[in-house]
PDB file of N, CA and C in Angstrom:
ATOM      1  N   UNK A   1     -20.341   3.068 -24.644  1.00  0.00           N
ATOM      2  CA  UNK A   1     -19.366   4.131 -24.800  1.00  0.00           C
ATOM      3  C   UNK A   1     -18.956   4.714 -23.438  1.00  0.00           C
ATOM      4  N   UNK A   2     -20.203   4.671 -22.425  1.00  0.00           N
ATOM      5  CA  UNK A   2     -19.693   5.408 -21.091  1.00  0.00           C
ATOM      6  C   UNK A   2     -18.707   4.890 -20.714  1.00  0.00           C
ATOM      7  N   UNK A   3     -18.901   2.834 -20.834  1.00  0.00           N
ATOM      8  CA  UNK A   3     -18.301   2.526 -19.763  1.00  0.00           C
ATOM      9  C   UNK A   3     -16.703   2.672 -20.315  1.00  0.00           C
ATOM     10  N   UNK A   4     -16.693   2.868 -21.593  1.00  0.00           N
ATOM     11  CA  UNK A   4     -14.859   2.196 -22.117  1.00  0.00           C
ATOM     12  C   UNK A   4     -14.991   3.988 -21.336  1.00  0.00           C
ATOM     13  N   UNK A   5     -15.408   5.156 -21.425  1.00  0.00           N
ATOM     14  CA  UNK A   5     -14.662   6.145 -20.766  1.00  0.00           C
ATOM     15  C   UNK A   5     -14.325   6.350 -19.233  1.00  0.00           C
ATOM     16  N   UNK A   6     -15.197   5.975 -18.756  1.00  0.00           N
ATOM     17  CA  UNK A   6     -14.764   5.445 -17.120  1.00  0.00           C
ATOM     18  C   UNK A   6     -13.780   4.333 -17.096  1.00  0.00           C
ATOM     19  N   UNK A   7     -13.640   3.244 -17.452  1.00  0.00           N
ATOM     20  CA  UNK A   7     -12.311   2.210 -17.296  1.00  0.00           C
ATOM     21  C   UNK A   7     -10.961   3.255 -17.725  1.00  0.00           C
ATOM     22  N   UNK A   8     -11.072   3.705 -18.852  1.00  0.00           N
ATOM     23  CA  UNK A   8      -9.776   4.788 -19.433  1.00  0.00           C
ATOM     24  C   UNK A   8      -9.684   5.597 -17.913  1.00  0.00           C
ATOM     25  N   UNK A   9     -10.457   6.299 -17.049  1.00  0.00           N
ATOM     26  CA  UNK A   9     -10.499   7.178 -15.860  1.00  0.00           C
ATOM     27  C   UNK A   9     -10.021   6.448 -15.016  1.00  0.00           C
ATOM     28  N   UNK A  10     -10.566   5.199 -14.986  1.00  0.00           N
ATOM     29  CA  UNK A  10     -10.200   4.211 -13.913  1.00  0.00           C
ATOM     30  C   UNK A  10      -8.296   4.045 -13.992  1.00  0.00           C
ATOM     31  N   UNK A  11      -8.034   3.794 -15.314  1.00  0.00           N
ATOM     32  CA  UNK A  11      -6.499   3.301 -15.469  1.00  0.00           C
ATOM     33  C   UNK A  11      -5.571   4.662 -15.060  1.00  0.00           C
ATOM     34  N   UNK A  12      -6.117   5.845 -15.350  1.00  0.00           N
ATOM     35  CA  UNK A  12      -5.407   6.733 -15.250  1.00  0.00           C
ATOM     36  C   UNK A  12      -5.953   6.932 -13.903  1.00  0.00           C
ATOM     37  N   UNK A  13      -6.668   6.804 -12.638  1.00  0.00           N
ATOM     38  CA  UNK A  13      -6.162   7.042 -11.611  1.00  0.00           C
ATOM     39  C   UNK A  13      -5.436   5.891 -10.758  1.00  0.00           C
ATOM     40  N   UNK A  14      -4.835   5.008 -10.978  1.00  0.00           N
ATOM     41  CA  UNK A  14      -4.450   3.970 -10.469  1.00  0.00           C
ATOM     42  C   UNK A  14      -3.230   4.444 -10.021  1.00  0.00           C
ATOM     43  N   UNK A  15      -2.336   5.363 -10.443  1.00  0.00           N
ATOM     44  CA  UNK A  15      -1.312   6.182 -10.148  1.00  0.00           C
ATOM     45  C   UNK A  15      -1.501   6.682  -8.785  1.00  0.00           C
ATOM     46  N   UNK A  16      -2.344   7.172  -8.885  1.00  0.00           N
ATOM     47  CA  UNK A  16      -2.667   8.393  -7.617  1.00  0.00           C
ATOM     48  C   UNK A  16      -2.519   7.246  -6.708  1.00  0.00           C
ATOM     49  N   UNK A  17      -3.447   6.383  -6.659  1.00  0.00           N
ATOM     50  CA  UNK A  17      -3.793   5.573  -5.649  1.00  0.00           C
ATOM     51  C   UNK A  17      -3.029   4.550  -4.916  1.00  0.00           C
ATOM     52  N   UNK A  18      -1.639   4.638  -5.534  1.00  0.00           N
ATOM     53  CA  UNK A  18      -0.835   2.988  -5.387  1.00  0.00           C
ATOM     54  C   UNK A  18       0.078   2.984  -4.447  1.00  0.00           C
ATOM     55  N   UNK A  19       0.128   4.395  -4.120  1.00  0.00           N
ATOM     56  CA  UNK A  19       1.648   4.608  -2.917  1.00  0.00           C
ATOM     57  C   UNK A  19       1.265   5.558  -1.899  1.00  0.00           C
ATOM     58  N   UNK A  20       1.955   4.715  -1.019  1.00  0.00           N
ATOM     59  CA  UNK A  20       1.475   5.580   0.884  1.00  0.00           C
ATOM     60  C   UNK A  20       2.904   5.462   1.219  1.00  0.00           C
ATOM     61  N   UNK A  21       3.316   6.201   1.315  1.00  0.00           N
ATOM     62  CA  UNK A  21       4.719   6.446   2.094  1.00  0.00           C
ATOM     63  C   UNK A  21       4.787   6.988   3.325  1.00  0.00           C
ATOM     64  N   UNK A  22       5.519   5.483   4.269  1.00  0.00           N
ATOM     65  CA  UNK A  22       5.629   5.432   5.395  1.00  0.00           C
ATOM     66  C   UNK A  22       6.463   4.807   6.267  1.00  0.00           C
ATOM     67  N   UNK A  23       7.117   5.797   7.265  1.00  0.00           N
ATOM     68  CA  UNK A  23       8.218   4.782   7.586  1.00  0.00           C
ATOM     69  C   UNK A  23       7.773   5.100   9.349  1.00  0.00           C
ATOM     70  N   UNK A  24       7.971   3.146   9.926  1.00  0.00           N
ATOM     71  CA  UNK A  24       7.805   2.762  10.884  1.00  0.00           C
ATOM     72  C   UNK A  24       9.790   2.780  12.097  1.00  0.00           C
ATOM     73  N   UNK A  25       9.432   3.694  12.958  1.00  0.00           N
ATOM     74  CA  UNK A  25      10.648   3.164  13.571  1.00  0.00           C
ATOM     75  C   UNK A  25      10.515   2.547  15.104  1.00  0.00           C
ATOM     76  N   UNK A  26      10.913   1.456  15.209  1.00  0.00           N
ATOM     77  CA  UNK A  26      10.626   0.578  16.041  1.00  0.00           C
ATOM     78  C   UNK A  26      10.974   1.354  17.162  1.00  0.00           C
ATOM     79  N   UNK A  27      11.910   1.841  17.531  1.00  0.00           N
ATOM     80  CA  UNK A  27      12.970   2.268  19.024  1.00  0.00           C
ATOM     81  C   UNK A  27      11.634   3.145  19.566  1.00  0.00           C
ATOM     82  N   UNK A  28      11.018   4.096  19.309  1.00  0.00           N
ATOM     83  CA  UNK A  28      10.246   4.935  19.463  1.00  0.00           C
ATOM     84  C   UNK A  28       8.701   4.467  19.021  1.00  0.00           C
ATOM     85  N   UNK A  29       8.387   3.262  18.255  1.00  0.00           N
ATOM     86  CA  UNK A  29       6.891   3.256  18.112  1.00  0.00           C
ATOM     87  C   UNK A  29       6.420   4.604  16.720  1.00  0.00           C
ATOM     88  N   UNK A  30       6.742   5.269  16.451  1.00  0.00           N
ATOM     89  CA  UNK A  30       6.518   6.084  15.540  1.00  0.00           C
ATOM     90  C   UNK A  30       5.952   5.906  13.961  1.00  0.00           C
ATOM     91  N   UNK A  31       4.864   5.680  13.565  1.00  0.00           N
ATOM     92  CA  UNK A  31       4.637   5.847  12.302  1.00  0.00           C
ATOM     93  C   UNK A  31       4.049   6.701  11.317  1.00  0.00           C
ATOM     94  N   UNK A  32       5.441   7.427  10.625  1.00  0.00           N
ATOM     95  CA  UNK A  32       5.304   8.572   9.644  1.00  0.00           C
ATOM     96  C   UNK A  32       4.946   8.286   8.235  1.00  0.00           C
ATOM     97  N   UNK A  33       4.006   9.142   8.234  1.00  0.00           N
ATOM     98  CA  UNK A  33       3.378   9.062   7.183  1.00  0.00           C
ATOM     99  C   UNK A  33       3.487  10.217   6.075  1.00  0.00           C
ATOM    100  N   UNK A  34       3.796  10.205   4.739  1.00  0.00           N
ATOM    101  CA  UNK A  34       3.871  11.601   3.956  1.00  0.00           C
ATOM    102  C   UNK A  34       2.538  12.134   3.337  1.00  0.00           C
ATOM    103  N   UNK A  35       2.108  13.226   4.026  1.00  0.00           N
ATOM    104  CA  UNK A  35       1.000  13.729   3.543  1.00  0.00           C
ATOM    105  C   UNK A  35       0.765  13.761   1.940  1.00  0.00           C
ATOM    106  N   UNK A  36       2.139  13.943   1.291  1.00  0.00           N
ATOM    107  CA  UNK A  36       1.495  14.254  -0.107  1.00  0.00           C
ATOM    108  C   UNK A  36       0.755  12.706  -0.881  1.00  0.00           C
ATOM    109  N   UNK A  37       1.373  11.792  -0.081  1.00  0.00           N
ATOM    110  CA  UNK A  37       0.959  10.161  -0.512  1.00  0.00           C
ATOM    111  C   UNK A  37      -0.541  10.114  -0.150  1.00  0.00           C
ATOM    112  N   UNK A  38      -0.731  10.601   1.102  1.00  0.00           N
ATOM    113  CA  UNK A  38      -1.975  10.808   1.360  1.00  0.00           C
ATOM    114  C   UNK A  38      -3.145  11.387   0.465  1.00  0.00           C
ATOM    115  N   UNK A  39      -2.765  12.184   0.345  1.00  0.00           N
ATOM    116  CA  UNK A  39      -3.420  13.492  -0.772  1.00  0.00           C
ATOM    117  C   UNK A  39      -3.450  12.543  -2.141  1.00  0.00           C
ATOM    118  N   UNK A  40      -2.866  11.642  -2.690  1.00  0.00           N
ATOM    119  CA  UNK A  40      -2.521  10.884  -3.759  1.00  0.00           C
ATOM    120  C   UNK A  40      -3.863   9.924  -3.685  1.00  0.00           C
ATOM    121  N   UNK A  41      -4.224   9.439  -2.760  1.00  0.00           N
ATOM    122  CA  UNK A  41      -5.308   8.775  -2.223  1.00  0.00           C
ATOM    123  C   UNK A  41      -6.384   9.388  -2.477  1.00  0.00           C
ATOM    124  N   UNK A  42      -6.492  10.229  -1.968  1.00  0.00           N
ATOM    125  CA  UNK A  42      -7.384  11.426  -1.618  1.00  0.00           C
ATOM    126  C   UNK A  42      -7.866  11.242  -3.209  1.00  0.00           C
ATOM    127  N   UNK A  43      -6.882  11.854  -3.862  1.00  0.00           N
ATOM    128  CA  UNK A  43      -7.203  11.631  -5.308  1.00  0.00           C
ATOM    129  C   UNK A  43      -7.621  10.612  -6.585  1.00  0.00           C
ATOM    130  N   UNK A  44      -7.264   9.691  -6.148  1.00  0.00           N
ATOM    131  CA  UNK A  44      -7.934   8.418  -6.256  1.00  0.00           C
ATOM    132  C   UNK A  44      -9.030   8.410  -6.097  1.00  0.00           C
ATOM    133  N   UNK A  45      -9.395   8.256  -4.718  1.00  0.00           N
ATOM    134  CA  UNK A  45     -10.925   7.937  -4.318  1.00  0.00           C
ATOM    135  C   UNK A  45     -11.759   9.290  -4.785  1.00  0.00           C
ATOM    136  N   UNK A  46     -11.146  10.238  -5.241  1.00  0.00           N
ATOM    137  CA  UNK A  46     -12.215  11.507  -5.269  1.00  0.00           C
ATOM    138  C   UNK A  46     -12.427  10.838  -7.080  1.00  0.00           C
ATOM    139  N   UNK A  47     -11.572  10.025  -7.815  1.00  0.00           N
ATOM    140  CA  UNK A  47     -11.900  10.125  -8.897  1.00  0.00           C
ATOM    141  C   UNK A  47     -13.081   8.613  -9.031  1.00  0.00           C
ATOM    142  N   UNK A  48     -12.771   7.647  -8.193  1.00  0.00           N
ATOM    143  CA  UNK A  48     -13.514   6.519  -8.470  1.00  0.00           C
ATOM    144  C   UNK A  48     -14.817   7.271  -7.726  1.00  0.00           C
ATOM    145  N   UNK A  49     -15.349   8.165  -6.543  1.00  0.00           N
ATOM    146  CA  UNK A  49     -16.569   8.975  -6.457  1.00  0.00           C
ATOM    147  C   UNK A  49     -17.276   9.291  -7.682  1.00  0.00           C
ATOM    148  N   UNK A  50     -16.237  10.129  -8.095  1.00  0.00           N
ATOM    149  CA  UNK A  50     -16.874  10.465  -9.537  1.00  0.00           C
ATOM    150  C   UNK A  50     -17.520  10.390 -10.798  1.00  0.00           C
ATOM    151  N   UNK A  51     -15.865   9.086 -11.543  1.00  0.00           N
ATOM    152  CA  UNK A  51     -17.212   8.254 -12.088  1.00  0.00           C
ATOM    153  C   UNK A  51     -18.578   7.382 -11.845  1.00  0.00           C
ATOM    154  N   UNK A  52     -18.228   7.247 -10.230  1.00  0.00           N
ATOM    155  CA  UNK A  52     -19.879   6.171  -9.927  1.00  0.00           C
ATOM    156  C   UNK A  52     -20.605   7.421 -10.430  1.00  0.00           C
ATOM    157  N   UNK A  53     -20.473   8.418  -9.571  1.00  0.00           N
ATOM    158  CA  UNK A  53     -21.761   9.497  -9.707  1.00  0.00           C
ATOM    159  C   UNK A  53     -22.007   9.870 -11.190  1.00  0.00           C
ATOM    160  N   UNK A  54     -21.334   9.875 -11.833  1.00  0.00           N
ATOM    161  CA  UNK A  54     -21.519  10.005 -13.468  1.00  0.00           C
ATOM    162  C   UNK A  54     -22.336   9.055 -14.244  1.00  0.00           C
ATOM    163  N   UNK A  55     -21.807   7.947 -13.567  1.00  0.00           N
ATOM    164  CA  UNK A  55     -22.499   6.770 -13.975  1.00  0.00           C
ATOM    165  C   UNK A  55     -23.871   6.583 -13.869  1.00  0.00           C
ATOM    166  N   UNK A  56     -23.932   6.946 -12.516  1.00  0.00           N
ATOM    167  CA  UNK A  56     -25.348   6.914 -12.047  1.00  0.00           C
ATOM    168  C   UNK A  56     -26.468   8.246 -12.776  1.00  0.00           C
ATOM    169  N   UNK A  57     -25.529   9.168 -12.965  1.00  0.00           N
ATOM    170  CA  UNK A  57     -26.297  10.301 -13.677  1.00  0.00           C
ATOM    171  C   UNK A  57     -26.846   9.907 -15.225  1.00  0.00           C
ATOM    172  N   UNK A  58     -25.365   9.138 -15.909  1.00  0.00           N
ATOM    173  CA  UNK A  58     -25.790   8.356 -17.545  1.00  0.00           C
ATOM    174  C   UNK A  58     -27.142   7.515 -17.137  1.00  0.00           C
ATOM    175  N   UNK A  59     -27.217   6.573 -16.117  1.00  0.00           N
ATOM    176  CA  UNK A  59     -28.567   5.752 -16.063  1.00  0.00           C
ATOM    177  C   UNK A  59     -29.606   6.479 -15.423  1.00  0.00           C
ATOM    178  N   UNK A  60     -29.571   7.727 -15.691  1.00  0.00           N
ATOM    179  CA  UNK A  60     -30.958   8.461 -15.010  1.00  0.00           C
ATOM    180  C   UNK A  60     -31.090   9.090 -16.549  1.00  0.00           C
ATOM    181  N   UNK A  61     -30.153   9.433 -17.164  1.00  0.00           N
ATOM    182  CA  UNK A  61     -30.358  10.143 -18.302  1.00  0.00           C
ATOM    183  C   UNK A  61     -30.884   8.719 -19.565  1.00  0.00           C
ATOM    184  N   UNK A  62     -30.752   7.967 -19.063  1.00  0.00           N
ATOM    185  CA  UNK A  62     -31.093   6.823 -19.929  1.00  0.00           C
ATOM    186  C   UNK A  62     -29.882   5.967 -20.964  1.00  0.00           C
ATOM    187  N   UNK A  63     -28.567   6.703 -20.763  1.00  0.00           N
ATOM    188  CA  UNK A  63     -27.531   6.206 -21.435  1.00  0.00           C
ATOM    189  C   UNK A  63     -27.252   4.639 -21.204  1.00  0.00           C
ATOM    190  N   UNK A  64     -26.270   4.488 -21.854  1.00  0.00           N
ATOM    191  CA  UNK A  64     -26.151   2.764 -21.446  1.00  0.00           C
ATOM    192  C   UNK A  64     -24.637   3.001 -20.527  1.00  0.00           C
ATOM    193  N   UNK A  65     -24.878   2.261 -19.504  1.00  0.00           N
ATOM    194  CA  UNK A  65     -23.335   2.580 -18.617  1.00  0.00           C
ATOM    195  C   UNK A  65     -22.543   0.892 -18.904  1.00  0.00           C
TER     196      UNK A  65
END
């Protein structure tokens, strides 16, 4: 049961995680990056943290992960 609820967590952060917006301009060397894409990341990885650590908490509690 844990794991189908972590994969469901997993699909729904795949959003966050899929876009970095950034534009390279050659004349100048410059590569801009949009913080909020960043932060999108951010959010991602704060959610795949999460379920590991959950996970790891179900197999201390004895659940089946």
């Amino acid at each position: 049961m844990f794991l189908a609820i972590r994969m469901i967590i997993y699909v729904l952060a795949v959003p966050l995680a899929t876009y970095i917006g950034g534009t390279f301009d050659p004349e100048t060397g410059n590569l801009t990056i949009n913080i909020d894409s960043l932060l999108n990341v951010g959010g991602g990885l704060a959610v795949v943290a999460t379920t590991f650590a959950s996970s790891r908490w179900a197999k201390v509690k004895g659940w089946a992960t």
